[in-house]
Protein backbone atom coordinates (compact mmCIF):
# COMPACT_ATOMS: atom_id res chain seq x y z
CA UNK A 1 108.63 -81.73 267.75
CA UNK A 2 109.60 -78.50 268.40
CA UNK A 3 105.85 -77.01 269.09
CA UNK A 4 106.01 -79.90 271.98
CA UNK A 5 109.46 -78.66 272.77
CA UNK A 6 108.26 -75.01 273.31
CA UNK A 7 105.14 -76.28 274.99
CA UNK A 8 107.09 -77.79 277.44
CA UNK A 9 109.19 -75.37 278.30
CA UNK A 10 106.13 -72.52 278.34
CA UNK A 11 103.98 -75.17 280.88
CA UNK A 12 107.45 -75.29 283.09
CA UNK A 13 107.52 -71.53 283.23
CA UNK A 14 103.99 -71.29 283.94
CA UNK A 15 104.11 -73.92 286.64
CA UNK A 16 107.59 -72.19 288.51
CA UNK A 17 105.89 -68.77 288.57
CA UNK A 18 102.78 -70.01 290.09
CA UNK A 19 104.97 -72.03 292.89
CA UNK A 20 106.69 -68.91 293.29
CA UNK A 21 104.09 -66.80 293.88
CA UNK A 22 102.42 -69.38 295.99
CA UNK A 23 105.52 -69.42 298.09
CA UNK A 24 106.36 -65.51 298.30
CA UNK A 25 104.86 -63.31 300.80
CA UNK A 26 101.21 -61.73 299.67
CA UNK A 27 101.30 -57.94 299.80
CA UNK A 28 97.90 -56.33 298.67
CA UNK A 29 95.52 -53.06 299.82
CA UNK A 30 92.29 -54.09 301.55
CA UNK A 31 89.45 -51.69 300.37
CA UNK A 32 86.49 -51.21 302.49
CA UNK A 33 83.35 -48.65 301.64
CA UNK A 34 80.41 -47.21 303.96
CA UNK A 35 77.43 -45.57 302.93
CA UNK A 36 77.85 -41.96 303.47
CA UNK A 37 76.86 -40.75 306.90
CA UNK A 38 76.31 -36.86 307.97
CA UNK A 39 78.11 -36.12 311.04
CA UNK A 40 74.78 -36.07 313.15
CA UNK A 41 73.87 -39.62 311.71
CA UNK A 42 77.86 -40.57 312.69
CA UNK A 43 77.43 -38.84 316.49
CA UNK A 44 73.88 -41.40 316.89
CA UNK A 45 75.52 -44.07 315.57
CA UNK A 46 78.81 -43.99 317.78
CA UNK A 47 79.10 -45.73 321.32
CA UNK A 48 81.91 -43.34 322.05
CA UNK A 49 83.49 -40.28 320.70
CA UNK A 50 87.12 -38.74 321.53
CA UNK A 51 89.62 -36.64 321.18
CA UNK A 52 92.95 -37.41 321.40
CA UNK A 53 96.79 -39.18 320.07
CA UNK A 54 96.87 -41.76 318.16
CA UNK A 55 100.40 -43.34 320.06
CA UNK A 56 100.48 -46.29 317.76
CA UNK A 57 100.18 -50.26 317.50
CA UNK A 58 99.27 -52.27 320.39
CA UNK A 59 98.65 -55.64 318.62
CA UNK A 60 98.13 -57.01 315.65
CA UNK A 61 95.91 -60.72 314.86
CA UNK A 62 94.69 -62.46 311.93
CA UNK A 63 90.46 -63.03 312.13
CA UNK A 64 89.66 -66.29 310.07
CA UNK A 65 86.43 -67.63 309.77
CA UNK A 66 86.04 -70.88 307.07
CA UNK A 67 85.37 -68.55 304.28
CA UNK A 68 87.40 -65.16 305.09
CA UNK A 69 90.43 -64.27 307.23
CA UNK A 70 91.83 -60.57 307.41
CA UNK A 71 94.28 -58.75 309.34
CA UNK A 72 93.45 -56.90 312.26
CA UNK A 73 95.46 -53.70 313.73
CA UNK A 74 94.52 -52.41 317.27
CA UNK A 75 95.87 -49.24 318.09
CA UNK A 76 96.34 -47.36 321.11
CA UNK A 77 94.88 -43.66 321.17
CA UNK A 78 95.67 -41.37 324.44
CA UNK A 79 92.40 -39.61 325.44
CA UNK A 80 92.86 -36.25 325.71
CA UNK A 81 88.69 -35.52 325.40
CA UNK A 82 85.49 -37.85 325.92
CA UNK A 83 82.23 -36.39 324.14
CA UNK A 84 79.42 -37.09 325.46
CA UNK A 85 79.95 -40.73 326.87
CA UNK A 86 80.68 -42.58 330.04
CA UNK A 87 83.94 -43.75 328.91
CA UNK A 88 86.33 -42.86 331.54
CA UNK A 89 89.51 -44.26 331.28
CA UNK A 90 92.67 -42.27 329.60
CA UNK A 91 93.20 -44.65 326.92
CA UNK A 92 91.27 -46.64 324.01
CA UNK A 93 92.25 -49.36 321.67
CA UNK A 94 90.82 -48.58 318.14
CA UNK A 95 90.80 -51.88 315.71
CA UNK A 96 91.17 -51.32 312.22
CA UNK A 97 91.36 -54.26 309.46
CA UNK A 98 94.62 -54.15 307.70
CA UNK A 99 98.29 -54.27 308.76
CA UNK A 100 101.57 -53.13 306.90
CA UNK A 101 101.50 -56.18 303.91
CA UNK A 102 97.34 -55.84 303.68
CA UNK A 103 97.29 -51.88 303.84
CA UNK A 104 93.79 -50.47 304.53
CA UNK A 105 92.63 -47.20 304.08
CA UNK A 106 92.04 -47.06 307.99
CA UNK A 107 95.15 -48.77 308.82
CA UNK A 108 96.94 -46.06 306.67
CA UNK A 109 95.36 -43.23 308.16
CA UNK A 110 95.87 -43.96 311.73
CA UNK A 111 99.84 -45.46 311.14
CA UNK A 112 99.91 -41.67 309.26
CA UNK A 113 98.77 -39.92 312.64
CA UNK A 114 100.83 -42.58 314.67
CA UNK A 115 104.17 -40.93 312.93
CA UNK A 116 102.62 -37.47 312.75
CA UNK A 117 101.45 -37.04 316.25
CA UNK A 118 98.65 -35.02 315.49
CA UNK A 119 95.45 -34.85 317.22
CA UNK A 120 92.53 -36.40 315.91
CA UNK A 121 88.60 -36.52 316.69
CA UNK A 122 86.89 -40.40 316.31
CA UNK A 123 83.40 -41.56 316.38
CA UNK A 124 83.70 -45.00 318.16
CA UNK A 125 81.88 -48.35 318.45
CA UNK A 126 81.85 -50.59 321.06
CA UNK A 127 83.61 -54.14 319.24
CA UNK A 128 80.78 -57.06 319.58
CA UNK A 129 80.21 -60.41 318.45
CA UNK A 130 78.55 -59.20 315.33
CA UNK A 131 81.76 -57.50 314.37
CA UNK A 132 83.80 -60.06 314.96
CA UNK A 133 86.27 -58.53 316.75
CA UNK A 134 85.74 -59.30 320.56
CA UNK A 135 87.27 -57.63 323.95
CA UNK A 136 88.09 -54.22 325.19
CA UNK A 137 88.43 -52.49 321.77
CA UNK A 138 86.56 -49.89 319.55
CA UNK A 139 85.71 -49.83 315.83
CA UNK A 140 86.13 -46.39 314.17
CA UNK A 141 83.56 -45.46 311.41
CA UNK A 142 85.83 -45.17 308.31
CA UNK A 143 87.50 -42.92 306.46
CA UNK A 144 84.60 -40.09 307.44
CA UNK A 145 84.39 -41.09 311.48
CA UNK A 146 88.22 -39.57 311.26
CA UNK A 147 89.06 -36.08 312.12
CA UNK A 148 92.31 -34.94 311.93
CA UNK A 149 92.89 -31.54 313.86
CA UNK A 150 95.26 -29.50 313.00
CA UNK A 151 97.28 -26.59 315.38
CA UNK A 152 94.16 -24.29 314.66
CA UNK A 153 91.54 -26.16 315.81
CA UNK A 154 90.47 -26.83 312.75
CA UNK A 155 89.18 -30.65 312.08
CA UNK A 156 89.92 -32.01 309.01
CA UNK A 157 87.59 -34.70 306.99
CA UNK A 158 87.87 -36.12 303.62
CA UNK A 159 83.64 -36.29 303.23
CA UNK A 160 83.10 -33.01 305.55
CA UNK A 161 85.85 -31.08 304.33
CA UNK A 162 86.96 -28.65 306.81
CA UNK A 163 84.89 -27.49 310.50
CA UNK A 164 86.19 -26.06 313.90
CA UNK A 165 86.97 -28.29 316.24
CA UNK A 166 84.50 -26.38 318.85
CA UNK A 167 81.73 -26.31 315.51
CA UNK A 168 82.02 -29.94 315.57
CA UNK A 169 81.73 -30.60 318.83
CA UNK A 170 78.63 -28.22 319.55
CA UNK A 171 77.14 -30.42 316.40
CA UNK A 172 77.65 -33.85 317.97
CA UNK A 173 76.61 -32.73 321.58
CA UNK A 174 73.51 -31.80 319.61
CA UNK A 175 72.79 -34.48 317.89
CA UNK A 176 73.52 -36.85 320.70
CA UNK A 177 70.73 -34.84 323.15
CA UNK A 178 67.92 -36.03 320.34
CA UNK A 179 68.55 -39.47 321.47
C-alpha cells in the first residue's frame, strides 16, 4: 500500500511539472552552422554588401511551416557605404532567425551592435522564396558575413580574425570583378 501510495504521489508530480512546463513561456538558443566560406567565396556569394549602423529592430514574426516554425528578427541598418552593388537606398532591413526568448547567434550579434553603435561591414542576400522569408529584406551570411569595425578601421571577424577595413574592401571589389 504504501509503494502505490508513493507511486501516486511521484505520477502527480510528474504530471504537474509537465503541465507546468507546457504552460510556461519557452526560452531556448537557436544554433545555426555554415560551411566555412573565404571572404572572396562570401563577396560572390552576396547580392549586396554594406557598410554601415546597425539602428536596431524593425519587426519581429514567427515563420511556421507544418513541420517547423522559428522566430524571425528584421533589423534596420543605416547605410553609410554600398560595395559594389546597385543598391541605392540609405537603409536595409537585415532578417536574422531568433528573437530575445529564442536567442541566435545572429540575433545576438546584431542586438550587441544595436546597443553598441558601432559600425559594421555585411555580406547580404537578397530574401527569396527559397529562404522563406519574403519582401524587401536581406539575409546576412552568419557569424563570418559580420564585420565589426572598430574606431581604427580595423574590421573585426570571428573566422578572419582581424583586416583593415580598406584591405577588405580592395579584397571584395576584387573578387566581385571575376564575376
Amino acid at each position: 500500500m504504501k509503494k502505490i501510495i508513493i507511486s501516486s504521489i511521484g505520477i502527480a508530480v510528474l504530471i504537474a511539472s509537465i503541465i507546468i512546463v507546457l504552460n510556461s513561456e519557452p526560452h531556448g538558443r537557436i544554433h545555426t552552422s555554415y560551411v566555412p566560406l573565404t571572404v572572396e567565396q562570401l563577396a560572390n556569394s552576396s547580392d549586396v554588401i554594406v557598410i554601415g549602423r546597425v539602428e536596431g529592430i524593425d519587426s519581429t514574426t514567427q515563420h511556421k511551416t507544418d513541420k517547423v516554425s522559428y522566430p524571425i528578427t528584421h533589423f534596420i541598418v543605416d547605410i553609410e557605404r554600398v560595395i559594389d552593388s546597385n543598391y541605392n537606398s540609405s537603409k536595409i532591413k537585415v532578417s536574422v532567425i531568433g528573437n530575445e526568448k529564442y536567442i541566435s547567434n545572429e540575433y545576438e550579434e546584431l542586438l550587441n551592435e544595436t546597443k553598441s553603435k558601432g559600425r559594421v561591414l555585411l555580406f547580404l542576400d537578397h530574401a527569396d522564396e527559397s529562404s522563406n522569408i519574403y519582401g524587401d529584406t536581406y539575409l546576412y551570411l552568419g557569424y563570418q558575413g559580420k564585420f565589426s569595425i572598430d574606431d581604427n578601421n580595423i574590421a573585426h571577424n570571428i573566422e578572419h580574425g582581424d583586416i583593415q577595413l580598406d584591405e577588405l574592401v580592395s579584397i571584395i571589389k576584387k573578387a566581385r570583378n571575376r564575376l
